[in-house]
Every structure is written in C-alpha cells, then in structure tokens.
Protein backbone atom coordinates (compact mmCIF):
# COMPACT_ATOMS: atom_id res chain seq x y z
CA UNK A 1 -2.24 15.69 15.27
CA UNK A 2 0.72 16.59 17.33
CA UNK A 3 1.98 19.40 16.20
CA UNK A 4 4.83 19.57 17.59
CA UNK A 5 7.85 20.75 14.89
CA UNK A 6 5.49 21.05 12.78
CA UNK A 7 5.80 23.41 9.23
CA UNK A 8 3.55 25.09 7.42
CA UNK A 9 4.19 25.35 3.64
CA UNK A 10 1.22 25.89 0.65
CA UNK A 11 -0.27 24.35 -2.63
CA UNK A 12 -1.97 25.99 -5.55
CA UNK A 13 -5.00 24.97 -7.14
CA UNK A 14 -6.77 26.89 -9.46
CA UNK A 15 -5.69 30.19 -8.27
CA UNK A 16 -6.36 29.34 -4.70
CA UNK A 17 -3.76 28.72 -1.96
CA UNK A 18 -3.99 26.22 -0.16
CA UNK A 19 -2.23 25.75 3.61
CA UNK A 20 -0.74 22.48 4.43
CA UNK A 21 0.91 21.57 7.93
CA UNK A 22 3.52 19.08 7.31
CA UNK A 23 5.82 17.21 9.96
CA UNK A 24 7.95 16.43 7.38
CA UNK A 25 6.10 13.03 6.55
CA UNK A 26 3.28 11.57 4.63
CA UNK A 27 0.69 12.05 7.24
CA UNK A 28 0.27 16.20 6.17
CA UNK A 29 -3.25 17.79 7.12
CA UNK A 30 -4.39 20.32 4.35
CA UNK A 31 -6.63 23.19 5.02
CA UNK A 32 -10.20 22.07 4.36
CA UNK A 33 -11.10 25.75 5.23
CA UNK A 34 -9.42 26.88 2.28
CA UNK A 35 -10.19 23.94 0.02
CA UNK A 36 -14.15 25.01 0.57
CA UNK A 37 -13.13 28.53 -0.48
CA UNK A 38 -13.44 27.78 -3.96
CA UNK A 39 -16.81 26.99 -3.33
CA UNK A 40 -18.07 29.95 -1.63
CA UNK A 41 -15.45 32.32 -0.49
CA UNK A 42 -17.70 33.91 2.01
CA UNK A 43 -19.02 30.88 4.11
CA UNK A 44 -16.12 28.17 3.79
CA UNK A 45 -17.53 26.86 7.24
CA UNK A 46 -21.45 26.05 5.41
CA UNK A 47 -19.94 24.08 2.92
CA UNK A 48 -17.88 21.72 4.99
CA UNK A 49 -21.07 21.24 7.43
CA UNK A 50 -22.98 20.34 4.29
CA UNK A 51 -20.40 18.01 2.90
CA UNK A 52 -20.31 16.27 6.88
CA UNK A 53 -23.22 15.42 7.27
CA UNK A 54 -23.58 13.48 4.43
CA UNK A 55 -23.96 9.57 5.65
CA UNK A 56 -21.56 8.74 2.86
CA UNK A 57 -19.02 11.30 4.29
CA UNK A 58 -19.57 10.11 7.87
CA UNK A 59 -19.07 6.19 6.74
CA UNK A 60 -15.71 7.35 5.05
CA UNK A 61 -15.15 9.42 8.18
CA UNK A 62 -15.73 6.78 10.33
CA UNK A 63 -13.83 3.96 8.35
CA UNK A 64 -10.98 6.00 8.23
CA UNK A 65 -10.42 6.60 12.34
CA UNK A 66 -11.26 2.66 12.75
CA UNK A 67 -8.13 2.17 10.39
CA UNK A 68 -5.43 4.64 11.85
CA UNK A 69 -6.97 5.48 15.54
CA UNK A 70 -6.59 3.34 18.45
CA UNK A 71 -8.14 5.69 20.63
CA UNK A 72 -11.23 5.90 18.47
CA UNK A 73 -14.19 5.98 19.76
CA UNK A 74 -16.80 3.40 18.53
CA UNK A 75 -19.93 4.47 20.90
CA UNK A 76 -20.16 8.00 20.03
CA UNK A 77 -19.89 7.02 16.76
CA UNK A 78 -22.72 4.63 16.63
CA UNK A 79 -24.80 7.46 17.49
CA UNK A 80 -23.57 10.32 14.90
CA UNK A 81 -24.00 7.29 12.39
CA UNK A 82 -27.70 7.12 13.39
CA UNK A 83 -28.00 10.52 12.55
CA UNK A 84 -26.35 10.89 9.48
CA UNK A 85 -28.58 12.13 6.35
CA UNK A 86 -31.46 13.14 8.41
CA UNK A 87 -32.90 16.70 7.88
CA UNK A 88 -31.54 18.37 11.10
CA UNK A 89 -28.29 16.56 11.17
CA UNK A 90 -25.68 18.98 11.70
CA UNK A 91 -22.03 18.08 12.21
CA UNK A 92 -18.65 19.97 12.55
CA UNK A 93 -15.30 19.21 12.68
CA UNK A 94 -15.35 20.40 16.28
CA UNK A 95 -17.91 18.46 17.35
CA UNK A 96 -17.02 15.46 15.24
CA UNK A 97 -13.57 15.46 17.15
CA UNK A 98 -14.43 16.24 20.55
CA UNK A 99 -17.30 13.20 20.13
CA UNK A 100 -15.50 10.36 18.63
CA UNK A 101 -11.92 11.76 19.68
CA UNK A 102 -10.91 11.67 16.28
CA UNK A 103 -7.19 12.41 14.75
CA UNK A 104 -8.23 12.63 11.27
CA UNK A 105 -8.94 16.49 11.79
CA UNK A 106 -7.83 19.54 13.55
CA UNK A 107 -10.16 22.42 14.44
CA UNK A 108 -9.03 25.93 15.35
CA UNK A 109 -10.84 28.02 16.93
CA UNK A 110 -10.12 31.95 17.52
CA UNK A 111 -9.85 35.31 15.08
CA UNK A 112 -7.86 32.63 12.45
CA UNK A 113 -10.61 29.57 12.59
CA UNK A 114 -9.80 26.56 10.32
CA UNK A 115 -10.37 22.92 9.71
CA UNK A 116 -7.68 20.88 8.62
CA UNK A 117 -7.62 17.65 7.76
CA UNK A 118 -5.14 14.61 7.15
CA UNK A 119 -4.58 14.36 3.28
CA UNK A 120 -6.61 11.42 2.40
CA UNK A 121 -9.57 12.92 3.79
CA UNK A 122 -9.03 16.59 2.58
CA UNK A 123 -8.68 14.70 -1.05
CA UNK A 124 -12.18 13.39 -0.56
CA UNK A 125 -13.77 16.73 0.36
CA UNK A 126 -11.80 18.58 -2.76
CA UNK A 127 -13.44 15.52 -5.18
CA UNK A 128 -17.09 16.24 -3.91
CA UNK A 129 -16.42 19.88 -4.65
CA UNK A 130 -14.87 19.38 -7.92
CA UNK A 131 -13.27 16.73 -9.61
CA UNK A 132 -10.83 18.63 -11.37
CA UNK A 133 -10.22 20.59 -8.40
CA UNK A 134 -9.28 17.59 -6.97
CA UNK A 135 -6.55 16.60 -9.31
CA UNK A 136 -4.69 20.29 -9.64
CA UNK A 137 -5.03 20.00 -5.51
CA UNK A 138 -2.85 16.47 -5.73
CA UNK A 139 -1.01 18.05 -8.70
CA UNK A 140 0.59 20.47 -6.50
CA UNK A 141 0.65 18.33 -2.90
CA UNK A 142 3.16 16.22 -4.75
CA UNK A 143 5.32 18.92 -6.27
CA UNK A 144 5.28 20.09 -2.31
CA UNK A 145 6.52 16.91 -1.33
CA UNK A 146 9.49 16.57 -3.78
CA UNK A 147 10.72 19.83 -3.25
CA UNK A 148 10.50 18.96 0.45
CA UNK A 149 12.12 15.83 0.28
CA UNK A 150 15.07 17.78 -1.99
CA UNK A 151 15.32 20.09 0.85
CA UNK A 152 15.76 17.56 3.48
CA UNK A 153 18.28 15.91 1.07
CA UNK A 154 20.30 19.03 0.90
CA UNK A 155 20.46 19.89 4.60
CA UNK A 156 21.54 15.88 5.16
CA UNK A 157 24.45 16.96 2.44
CA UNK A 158 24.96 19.73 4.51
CA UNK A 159 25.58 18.23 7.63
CA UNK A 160 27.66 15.43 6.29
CA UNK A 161 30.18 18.04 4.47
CA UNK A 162 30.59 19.94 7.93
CA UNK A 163 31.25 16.83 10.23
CA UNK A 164 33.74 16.13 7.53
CA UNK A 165 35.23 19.48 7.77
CA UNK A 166 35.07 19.02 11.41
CA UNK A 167 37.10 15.98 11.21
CA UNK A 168 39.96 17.01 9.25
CA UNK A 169 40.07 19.97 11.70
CA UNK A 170 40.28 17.65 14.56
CA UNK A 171 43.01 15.81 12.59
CA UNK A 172 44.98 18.75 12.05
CA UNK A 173 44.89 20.17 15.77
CA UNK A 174 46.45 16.39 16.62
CA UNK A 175 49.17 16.35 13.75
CA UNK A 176 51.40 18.96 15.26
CA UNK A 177 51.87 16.55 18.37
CA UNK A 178 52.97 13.69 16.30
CA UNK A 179 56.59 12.85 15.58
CA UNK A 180 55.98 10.26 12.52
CA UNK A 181 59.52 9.49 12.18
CA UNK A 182 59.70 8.69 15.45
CA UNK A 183 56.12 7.47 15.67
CA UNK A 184 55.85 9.14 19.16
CA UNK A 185 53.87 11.44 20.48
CA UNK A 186 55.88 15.02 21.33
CA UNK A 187 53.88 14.92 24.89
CA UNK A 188 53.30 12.76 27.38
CA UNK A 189 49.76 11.68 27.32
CA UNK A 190 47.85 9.57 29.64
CA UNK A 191 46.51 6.15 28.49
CA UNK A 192 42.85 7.44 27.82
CA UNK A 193 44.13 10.49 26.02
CA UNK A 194 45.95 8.19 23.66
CA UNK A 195 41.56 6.40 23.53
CA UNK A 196 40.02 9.63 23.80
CA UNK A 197 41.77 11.16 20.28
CA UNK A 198 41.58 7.48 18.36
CA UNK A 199 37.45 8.04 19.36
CA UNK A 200 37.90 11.37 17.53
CA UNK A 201 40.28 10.50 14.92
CA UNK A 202 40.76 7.71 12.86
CA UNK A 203 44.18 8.39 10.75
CA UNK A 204 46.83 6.57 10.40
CA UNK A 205 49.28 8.96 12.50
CA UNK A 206 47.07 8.07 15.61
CA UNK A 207 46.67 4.51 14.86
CA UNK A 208 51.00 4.24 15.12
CA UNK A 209 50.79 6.61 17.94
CA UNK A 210 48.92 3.80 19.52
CA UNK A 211 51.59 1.49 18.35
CA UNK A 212 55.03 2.84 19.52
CA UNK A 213 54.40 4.37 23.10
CA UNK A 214 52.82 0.77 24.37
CA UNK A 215 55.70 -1.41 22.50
CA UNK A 216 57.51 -3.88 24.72
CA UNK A 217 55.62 -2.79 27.57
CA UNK A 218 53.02 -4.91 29.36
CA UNK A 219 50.21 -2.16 29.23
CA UNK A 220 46.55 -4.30 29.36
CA UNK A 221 43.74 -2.62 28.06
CA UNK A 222 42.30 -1.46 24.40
CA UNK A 223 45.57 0.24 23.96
CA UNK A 224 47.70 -2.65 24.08
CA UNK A 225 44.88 -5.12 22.08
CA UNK A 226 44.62 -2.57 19.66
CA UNK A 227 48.35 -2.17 18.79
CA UNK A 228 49.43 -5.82 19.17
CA UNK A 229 47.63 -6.05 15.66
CA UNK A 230 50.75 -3.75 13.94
CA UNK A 231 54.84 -4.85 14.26
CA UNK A 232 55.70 -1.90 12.12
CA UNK A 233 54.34 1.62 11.66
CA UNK A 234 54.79 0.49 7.74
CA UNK A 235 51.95 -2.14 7.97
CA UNK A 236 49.46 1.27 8.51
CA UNK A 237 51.30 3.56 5.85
C-alpha cells in the first residue's frame, strides 16, 4: 500500500477499537492486529499465524493477489501453497509479503508492530473469529465511510464558496477602473491586460470594456474576435 497521504481514523466493534488507514477511497487496510485482540488480548500475533496458515486462508489469500496484483508472484506461491495445513506450517504477514510480494497486507515492524490488511481480507479474518464480530466490524467501517465522504463533501463546499468569494473580490478591485457610461476603461491598458482580466473575470463590465476601446479600429487578435460579436454595450446589459 502506498501510503502516501494517507489517514488514519477508527471503528468500534464490541468495545474494541479498531485502526483503519484510509486514502480516502475504498481500498482502506484495517488493523488485523487489533481485530485478533478480541481473541486474545495478550498474543494478537498467535492468532493471526494460526488463522494463516490455514490452506483455506492461503487459497483466499492467494486468489485475492491474482485478482488485484500485477506484480504477484505466482512461484513463491506455489510453494507456500504446498505447505499450507501441514503440522509445521508457519506463516506471517511478513513473510507472506516479502515471499509472494503481496499488496493485500502491510506489516510493521518496531516498538508499535501491526498487521494491516486491505478490507476484504481483514473482513475474512474478523468472520473466522466471530461471526457477529464480523458484522458490528462492517457496521461501523461503513458509518466511517459516510461520515468521511460528508467530510470530503463539506471541504469541496468549502472551497467552492471561497473561489467564489475570491471572484467577486477580483471583480470589485476591476470595477473602480471602469467608466460604464462611457464603457471605457479610466487607464490605458495594454492589449493582454484587457485578456489577462477577461481570464479572471467574466462580468459584463469587462466584456464592454472589451467592446469600446477596440471599436472602429483594425486591432486582430481575441480582442477584436471577441468584441465583433456586440454593436452595443446594451446587447450585454
């Protein structure tokens, strides 16, 4: 997972909390480190090795990196297949990503060790440990999501209201240099000064300034295209 602007919010389940790392899509990674907890608090890391190296789990496993990894790889995992159910099997998220390169899991190592994994396989794990557990774990992933997506709708509101307050700024800076009963501009201005405000601004006091200062003149460019579509400043009021 790149985890690059990537956020970290929570679910509850149960009374347990539950870290989730979320790039602000569907393809979130929940904590299977804290999922196990409600198994056995103490050795979280036992309980996902047991649930690993069941063949089942590893044909799930496996399935799932054929389906969303291009970079899987199938060799390695010909050979953890082999070994799958056997009495002194023993696989780890580590060593199940370093040997397949899989993307379906994240391992951290350090003083704050966890396993994470991408939703669809952290559901799995949370159904083998309880069914129910399951369910209040998905309860609560999708009340994440909505509030996340209301978030994301209110900073897109946000923005939108400040460009817009933004633009009538811009507007009003201009209006002072405007004479619209003469529908010329109080200064001299260049050609792409005229271009460079109507980029900015698109009001109707800039569209006739456009109008009046190229009239009768044999000015070629967007100026002159622009305004030959107006004979009056009243066609724009």
């Amino acid at each position: 997972m790149d985890e690059t602007k990537t956020f970290k919010g929570s679910i509850q389940a149960k009374g347990m909390e539950i870290e989730v790392l979320s790039k602000g899509t569907d393809d979130d990674y929940i904590s299977l480190t804290d999922i196990a907890k409600y198994k056995n608090s103490q050795y979280s890391s036992d309980v996902i090795q047991n649930w690993m190296r069941n063949r089942s789990t590893v044909e799930f496993l496996g399935l799932w990196e054929k389906l969303y990894n291009p970079n899987f790889n199938y060799l390695e995992f010909e050979v953890i297949d082999r070994e799958a159910g056997r009495n002194g099997f023993v696989l780890t998220p580590k060593r199940w990503i370093e040997s397949v390169n899989a993307i379906g899991m994240i391992s951290k190592q350090g003083r704050y060790a966890a396993a994470y994994a991408h939703k669809d396989i952290a559901f799995k794990f949370a159904a083998w440990i309880s069914v129910e557990f399951e369910l209040y774990i998905i309860r609560d992933y999708q009340r994440l999501k909505n509030d996340e997506n209301s978030r994301i709708s209110l900073e897109w509101n946000v923005k939108r209201i400040l460009s817009k307050v933004n633009y009538r700024m811009h507007v009003e800076k201009q209006k002072h240099r405007f004479d619209e009963k003469t529908g010329r501009w109080k200064e001299k201005m260049k050609n792409n000064q005229y271009l460079s405000i109507l980029r900015k601004t698109n009001v109707k006091f800039v569209i006739a300034s456009f109008y009046f200062p190229f009239r009768g003149q044999s000015t070629s460019g967007q100026a002159t295209q622009f305004c030959g579509q107006f004979s009056s400043i009243q066609h724009i009021r």
